[in-house]
N, C-alpha and C. Protein backbone atom coordinates (compact mmCIF):
# COMPACT_ATOMS: atom_id res chain seq x y z
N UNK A 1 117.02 115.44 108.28
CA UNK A 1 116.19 114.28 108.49
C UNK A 1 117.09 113.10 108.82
N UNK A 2 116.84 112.38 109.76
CA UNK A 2 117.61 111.30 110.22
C UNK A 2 116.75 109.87 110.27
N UNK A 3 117.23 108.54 109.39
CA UNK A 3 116.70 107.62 109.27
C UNK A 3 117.67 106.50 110.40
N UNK A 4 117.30 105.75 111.33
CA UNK A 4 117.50 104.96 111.80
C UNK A 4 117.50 103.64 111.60
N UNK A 5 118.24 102.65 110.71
CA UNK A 5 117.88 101.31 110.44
C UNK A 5 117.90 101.49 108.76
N UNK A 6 119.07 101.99 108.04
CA UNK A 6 119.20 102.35 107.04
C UNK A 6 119.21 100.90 106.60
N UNK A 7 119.61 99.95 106.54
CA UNK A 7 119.64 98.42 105.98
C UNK A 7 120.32 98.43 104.59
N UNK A 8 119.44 98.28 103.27
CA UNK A 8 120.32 98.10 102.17
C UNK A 8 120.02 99.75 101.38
N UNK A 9 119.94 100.97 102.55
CA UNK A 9 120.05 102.34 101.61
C UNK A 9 119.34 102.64 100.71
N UNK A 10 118.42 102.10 100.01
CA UNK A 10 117.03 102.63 99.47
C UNK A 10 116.47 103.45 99.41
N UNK A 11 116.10 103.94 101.10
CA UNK A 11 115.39 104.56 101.39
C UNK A 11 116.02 106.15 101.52
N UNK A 12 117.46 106.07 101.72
CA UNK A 12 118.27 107.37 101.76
C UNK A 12 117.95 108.02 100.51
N UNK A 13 117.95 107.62 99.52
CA UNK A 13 117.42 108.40 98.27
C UNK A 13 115.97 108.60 98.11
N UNK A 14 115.58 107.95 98.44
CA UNK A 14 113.95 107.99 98.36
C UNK A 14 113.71 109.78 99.28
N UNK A 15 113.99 109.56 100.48
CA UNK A 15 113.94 111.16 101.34
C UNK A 15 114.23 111.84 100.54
N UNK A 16 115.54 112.33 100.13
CA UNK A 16 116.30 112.95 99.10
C UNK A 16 115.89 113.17 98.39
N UNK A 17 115.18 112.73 97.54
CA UNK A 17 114.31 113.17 96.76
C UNK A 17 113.14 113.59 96.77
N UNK A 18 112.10 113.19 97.97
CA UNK A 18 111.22 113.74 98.44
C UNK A 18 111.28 115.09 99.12
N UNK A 19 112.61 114.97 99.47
CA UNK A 19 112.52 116.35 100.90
C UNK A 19 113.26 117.30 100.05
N UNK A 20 113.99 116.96 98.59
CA UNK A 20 114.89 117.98 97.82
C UNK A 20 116.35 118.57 98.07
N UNK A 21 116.88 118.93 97.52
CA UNK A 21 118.28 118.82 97.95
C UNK A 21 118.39 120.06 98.33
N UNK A 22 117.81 120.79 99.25
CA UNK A 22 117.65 121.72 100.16
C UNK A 22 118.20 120.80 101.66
N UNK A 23 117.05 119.38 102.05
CA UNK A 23 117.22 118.70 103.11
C UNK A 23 118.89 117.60 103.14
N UNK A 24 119.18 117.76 104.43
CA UNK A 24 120.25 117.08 104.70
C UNK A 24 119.81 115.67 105.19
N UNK A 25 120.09 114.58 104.34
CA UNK A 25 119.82 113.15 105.32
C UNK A 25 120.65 112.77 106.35
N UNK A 26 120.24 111.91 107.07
CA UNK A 26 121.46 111.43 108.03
C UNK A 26 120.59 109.69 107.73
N UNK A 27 121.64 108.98 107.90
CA UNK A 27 121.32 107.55 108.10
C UNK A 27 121.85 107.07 109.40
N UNK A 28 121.48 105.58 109.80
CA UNK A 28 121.94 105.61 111.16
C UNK A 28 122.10 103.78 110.89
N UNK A 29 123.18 103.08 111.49
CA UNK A 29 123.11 101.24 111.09
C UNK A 29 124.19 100.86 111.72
N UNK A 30 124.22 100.08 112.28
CA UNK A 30 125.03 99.06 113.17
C UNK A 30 126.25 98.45 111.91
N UNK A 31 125.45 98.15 110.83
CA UNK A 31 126.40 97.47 109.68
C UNK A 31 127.44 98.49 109.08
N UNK A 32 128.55 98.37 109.85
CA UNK A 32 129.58 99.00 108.86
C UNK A 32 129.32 99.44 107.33
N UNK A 33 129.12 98.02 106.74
CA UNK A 33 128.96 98.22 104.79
C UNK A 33 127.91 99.46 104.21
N UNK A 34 127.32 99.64 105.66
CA UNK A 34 126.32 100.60 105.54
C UNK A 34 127.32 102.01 104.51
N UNK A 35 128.24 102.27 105.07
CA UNK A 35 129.17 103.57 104.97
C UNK A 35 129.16 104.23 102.88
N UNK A 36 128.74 102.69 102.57
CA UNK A 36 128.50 103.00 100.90
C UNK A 36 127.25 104.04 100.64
N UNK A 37 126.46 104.22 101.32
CA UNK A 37 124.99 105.43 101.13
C UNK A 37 125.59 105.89 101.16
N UNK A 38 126.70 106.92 101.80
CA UNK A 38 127.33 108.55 101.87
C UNK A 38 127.34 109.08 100.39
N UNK A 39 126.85 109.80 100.37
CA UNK A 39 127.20 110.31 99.02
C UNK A 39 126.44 111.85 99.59
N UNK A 40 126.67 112.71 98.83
CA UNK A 40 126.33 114.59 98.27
C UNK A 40 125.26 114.61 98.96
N UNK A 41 124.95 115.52 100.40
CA UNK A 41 123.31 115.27 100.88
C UNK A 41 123.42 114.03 101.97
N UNK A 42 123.98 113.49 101.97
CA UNK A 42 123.52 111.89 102.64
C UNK A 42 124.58 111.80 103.56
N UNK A 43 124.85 111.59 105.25
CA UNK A 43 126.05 110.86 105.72
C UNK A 43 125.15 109.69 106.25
N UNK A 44 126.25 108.95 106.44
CA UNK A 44 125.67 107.88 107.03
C UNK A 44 126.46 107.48 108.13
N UNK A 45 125.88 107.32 109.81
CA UNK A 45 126.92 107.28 111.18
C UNK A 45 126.22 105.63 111.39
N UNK A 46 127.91 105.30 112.21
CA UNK A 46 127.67 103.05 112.24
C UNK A 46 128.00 103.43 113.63
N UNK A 47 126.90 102.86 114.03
CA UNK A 47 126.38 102.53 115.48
C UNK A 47 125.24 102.21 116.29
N UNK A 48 125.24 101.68 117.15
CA UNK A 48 124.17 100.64 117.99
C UNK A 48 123.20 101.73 118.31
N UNK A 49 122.31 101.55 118.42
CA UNK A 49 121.10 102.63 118.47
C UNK A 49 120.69 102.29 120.09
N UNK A 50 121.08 101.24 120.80
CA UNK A 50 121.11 101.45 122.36
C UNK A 50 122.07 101.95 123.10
N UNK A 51 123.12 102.22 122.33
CA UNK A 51 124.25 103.02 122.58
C UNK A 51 123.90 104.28 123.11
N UNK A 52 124.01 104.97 124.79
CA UNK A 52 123.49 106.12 124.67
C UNK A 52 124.85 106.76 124.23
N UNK A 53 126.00 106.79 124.69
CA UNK A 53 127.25 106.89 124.17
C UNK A 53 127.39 107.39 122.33
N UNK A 54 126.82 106.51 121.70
CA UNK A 54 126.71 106.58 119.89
C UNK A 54 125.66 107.83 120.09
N UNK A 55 125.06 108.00 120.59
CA UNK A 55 124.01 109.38 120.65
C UNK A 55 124.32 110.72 120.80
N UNK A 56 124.90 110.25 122.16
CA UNK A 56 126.06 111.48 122.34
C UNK A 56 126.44 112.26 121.01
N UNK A 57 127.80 111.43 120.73
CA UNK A 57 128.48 111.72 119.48
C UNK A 57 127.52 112.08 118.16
N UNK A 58 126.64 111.35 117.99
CA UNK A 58 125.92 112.02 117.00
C UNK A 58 125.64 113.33 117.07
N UNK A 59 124.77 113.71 118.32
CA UNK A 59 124.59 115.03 118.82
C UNK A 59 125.80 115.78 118.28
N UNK A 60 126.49 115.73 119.03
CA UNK A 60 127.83 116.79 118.74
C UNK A 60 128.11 117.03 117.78
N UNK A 61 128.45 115.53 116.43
CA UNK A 61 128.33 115.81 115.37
C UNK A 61 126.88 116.11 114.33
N UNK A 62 126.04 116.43 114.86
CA UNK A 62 124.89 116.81 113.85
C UNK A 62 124.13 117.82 114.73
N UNK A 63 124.17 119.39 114.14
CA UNK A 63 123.23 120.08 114.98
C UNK A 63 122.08 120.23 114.86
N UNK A 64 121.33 119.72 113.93
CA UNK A 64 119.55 119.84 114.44
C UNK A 64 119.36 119.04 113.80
N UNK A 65 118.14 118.32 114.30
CA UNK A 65 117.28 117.42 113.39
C UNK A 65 115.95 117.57 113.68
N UNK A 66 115.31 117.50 112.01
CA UNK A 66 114.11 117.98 112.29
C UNK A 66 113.08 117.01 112.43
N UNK A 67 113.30 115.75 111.38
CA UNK A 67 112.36 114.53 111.68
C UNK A 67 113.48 113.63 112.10
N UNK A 68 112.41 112.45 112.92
CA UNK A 68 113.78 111.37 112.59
C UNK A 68 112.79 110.31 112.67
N UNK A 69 113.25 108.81 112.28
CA UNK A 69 112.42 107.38 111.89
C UNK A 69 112.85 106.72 112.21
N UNK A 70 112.51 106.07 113.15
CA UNK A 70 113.33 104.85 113.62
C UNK A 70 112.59 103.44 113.28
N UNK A 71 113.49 102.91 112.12
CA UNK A 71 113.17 101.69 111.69
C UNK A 71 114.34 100.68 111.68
N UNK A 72 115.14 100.68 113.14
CA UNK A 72 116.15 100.58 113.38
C UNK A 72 116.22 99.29 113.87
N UNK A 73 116.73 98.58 114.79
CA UNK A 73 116.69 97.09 115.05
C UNK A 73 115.20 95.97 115.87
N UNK A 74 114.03 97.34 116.15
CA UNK A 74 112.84 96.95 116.49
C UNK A 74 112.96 96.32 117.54
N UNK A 75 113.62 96.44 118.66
CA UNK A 75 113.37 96.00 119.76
C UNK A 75 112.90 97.15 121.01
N UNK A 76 112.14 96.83 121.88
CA UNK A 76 111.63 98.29 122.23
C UNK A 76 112.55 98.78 123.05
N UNK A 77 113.52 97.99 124.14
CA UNK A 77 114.66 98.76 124.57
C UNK A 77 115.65 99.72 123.82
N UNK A 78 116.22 99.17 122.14
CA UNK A 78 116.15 100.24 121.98
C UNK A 78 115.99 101.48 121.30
N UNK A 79 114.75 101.00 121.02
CA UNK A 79 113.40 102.44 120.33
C UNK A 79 113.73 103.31 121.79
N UNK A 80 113.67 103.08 122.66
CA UNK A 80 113.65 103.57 124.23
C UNK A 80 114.43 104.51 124.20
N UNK A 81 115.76 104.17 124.26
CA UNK A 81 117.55 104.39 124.36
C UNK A 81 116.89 105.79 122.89
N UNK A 82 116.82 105.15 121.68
CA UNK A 82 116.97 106.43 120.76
C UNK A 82 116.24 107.43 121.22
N UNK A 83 114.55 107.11 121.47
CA UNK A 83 113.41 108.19 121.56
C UNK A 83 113.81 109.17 122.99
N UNK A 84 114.53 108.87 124.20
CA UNK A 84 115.00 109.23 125.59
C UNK A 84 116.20 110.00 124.47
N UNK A 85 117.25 109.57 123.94
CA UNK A 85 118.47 110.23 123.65
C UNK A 85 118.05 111.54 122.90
N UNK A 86 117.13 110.97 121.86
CA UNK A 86 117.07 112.05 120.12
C UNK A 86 115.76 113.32 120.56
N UNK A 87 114.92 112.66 121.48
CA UNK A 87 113.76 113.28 121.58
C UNK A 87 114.13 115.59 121.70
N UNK A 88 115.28 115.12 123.03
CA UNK A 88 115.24 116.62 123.35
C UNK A 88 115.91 117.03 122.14
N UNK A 89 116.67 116.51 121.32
CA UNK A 89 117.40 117.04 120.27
C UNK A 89 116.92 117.72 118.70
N UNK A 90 115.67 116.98 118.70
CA UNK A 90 114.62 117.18 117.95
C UNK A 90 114.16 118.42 117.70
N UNK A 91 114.23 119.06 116.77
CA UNK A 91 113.83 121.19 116.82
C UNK A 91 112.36 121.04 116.86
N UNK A 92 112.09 122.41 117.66
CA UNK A 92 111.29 123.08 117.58
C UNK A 92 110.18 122.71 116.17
N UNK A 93 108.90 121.75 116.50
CA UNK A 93 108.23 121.78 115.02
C UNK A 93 108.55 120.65 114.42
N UNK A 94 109.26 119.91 115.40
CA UNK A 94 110.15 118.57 114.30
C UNK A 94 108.81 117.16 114.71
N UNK A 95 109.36 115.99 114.26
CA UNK A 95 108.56 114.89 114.40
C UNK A 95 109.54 114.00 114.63
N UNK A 96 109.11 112.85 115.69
CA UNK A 96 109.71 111.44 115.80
C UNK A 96 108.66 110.58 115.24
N UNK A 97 109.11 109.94 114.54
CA UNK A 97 108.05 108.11 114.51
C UNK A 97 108.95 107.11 114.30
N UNK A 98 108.51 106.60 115.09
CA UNK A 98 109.03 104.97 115.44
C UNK A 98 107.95 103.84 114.84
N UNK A 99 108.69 102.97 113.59
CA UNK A 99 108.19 101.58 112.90
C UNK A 99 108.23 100.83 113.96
N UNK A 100 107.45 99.81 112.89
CA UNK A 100 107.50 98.26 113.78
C UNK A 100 107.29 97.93 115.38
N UNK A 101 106.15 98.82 115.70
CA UNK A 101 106.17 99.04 117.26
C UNK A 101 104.84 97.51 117.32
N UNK A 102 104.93 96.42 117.65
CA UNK A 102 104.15 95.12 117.28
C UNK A 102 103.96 94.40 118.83
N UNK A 103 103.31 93.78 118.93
CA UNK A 103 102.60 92.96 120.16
C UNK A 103 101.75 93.12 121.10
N UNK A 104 100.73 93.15 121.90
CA UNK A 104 99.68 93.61 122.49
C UNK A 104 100.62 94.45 123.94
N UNK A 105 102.06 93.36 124.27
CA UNK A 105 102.62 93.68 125.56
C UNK A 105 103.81 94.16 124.89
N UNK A 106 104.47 95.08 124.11
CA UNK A 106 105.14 95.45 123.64
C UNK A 106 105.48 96.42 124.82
N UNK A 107 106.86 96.89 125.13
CA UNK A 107 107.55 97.62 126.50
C UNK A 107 107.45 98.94 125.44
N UNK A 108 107.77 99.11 124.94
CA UNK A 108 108.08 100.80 123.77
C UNK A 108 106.79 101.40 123.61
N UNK A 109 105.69 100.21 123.05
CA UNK A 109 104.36 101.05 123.59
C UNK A 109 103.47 101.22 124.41
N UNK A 110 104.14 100.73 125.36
CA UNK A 110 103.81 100.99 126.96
C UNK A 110 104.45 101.87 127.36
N UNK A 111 105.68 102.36 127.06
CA UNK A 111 106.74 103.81 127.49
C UNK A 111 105.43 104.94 126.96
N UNK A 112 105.61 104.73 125.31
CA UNK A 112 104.89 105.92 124.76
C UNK A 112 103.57 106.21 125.07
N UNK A 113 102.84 105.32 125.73
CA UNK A 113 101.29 105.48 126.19
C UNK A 113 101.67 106.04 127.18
N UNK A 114 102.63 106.37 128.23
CA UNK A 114 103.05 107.26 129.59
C UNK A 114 103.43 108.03 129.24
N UNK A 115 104.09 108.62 128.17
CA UNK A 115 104.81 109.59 127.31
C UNK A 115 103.55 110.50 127.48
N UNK A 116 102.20 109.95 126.26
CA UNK A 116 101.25 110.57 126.22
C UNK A 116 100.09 110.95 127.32
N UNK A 117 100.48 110.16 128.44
CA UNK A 117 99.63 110.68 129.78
C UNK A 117 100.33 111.90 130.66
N UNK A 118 101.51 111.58 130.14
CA UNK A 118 101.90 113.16 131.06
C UNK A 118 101.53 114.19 130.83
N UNK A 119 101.60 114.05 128.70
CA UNK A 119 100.61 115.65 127.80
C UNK A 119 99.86 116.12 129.25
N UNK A 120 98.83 115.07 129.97
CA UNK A 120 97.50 115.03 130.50
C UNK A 120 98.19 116.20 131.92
N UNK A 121 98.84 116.28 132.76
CA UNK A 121 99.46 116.72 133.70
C UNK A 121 98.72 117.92 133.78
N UNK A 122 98.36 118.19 135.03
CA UNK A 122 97.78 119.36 135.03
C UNK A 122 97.97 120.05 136.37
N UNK A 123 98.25 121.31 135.85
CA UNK A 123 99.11 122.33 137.42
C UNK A 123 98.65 123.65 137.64
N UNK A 124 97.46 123.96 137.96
CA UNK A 124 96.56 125.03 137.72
C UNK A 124 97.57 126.84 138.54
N UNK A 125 97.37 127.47 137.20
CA UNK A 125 97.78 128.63 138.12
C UNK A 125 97.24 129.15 138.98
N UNK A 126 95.79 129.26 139.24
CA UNK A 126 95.42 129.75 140.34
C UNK A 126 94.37 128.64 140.75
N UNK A 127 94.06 128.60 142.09
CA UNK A 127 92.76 127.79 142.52
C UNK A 127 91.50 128.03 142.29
N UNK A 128 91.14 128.08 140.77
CA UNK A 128 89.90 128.25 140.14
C UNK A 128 89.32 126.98 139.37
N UNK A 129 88.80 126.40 139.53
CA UNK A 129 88.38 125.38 138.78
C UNK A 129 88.59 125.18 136.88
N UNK A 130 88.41 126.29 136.59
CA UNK A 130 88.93 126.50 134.83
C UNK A 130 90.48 127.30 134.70
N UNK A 131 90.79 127.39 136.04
CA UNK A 131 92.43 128.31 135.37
C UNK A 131 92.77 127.56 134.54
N UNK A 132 93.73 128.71 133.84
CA UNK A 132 94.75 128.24 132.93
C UNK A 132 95.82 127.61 133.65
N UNK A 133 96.51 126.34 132.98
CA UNK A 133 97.26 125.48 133.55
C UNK A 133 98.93 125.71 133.52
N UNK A 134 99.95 125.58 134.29
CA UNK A 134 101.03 125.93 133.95
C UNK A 134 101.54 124.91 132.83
N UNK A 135 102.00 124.66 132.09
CA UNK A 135 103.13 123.79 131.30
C UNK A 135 104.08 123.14 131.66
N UNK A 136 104.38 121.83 131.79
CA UNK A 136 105.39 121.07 132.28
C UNK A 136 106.64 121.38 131.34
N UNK A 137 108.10 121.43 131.43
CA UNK A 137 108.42 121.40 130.59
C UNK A 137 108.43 120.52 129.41
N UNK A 138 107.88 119.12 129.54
CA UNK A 138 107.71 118.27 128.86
C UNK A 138 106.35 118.59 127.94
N UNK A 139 105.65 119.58 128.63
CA UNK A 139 104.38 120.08 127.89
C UNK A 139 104.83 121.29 126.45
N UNK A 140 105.78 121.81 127.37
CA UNK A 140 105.75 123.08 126.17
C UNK A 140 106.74 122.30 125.32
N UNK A 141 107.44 121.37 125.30
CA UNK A 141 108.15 120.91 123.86
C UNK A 141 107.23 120.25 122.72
N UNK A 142 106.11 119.20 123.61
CA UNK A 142 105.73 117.81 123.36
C UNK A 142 103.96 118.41 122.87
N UNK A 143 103.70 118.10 121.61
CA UNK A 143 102.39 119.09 121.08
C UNK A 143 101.25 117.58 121.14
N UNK A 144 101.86 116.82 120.37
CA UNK A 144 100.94 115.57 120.49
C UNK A 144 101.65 113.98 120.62
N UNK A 145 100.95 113.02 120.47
CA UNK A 145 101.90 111.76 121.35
C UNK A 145 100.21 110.64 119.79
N UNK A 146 100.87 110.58 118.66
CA UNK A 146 99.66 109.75 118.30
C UNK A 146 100.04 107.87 118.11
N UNK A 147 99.13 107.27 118.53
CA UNK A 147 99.66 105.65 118.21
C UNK A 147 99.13 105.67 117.22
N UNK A 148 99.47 104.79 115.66
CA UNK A 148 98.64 104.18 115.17
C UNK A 148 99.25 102.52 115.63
N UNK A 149 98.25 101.59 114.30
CA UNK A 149 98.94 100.49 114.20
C UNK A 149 100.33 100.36 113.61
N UNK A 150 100.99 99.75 114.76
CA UNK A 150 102.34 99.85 114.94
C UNK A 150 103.39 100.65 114.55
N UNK A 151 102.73 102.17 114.86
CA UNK A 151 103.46 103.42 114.68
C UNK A 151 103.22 104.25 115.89
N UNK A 152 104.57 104.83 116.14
CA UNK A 152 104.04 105.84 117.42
C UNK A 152 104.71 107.22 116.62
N UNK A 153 103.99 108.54 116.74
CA UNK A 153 104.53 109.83 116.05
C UNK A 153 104.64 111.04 117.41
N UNK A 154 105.49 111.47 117.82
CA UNK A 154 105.22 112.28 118.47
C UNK A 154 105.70 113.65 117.77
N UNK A 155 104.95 114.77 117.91
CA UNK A 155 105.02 115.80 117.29
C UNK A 155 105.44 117.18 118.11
N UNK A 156 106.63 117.60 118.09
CA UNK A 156 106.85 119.19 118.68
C UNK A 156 106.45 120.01 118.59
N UNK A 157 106.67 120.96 119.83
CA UNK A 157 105.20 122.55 119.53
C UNK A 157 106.36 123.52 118.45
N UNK A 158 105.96 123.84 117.70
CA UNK A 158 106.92 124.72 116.86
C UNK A 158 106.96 125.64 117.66
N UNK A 159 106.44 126.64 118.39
CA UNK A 159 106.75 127.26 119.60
C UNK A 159 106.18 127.00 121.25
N UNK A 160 106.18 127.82 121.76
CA UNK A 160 106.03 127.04 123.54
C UNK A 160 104.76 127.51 123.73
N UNK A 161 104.01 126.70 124.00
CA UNK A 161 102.49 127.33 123.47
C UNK A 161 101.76 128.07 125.28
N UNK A 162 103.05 128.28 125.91
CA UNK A 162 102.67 129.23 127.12
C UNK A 162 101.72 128.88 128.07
N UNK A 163 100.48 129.28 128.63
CA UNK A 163 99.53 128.28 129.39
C UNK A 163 98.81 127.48 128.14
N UNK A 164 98.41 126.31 129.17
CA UNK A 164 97.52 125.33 128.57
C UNK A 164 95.63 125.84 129.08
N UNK A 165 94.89 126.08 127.89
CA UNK A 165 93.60 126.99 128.60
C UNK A 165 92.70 125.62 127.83
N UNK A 166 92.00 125.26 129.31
CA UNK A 166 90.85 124.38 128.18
C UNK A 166 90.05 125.68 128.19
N UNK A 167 89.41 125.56 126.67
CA UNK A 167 88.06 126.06 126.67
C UNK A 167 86.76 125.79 126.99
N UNK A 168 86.21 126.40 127.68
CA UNK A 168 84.49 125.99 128.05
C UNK A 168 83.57 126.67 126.50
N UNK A 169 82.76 126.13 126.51
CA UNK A 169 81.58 125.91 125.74
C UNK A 169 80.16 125.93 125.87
N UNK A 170 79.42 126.60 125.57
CA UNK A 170 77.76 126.58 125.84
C UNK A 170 77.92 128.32 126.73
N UNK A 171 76.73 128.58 127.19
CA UNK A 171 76.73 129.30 128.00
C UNK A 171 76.80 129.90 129.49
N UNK A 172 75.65 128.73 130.05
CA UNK A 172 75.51 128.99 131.61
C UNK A 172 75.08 127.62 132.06
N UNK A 173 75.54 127.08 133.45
CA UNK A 173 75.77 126.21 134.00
C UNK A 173 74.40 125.89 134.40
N UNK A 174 73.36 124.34 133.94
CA UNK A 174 72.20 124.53 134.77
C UNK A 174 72.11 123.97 135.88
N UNK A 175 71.05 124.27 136.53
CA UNK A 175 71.66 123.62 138.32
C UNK A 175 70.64 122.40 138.28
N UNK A 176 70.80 121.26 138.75
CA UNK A 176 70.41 119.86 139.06
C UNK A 176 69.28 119.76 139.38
């Protein structure tokens, strides 16, 4: 589990104890002094969260993550920079949510409302009006895209859920 915007470390134990010392935390903070959370279970990496560069390196050094939270410096450029960097890195089944997403013209939830229109994409395998649809690859990772108030969650398919089939309903079509 990876927290973004660790601040005064609180919250690193709080997971930890929720998720059990089975789960590995990761913290994430621009503030050096941050480096005092490390402890048994817990690292904590100091760096700019628009950094795609600091992402990189995280990657390399951390191989999966299953949730991550970004309650990190709240600006939507870069909620952007993390959710573009961390998203593909994210396992199979995992979750992103991003805090503090605030303002009617906010840029981050204007990304993620396009995020969630692509779900919509549709690429029919055959020229039938109800085929089953092919999967973008952005489809077979990406399961749901939810806003609340000033939260965005996007949720991974724990597996690749193969065609996309709407279902029809009722029986027979009546004519006009």
């Amino acid at each position: 589990m990876l927290e973004v915007g660790i601040y005064s470390g609180g919250s690193l134990g709080m997971w930890r104890e929720y998720f059990g010392k089975g789960c590995h935390i990761y913290g994430v903070d621009i503030e050096p002094a941050c480096m005092a959370y490390k402890s048994d279970g817990i690292d904590v990496f100091i760096g700019d969260q628009s950094d795609r560069n600091f992402w990189k390196r995280f990657r390399d050094s951390v191989p999966k993550v299953d949730i991550l939270i970004d309650d990190g410096g709240h600006a939507p450029e870069q909620q952007r920079v993390t959710l573009e960097e961390m998203l593909p890195h994210i396992q199979p089944g995992g979750v992103y949510l991003c805090e503090d997403i605030v303002g009617s013209a906010n840029n981050f939830s204007a990304f993620a409302s396009g995020l969630a229109s692509d779900l919509n994409v549709y690429k029919r395998k055959e020229e039938i009006f109800d085929a089953p649809a092919i999967p973008t690859g952005y489809q077979t990772a990406v399961s749901s895209i939810t806003q609340y108030p000033f939260v965005t969650v996007i949720e991974k398919h724990a597996h690749n859920p193969g065609l996309l089939i709407s279902r029809k309903h009722g029986t027979e079509w009546q004519p006009y």
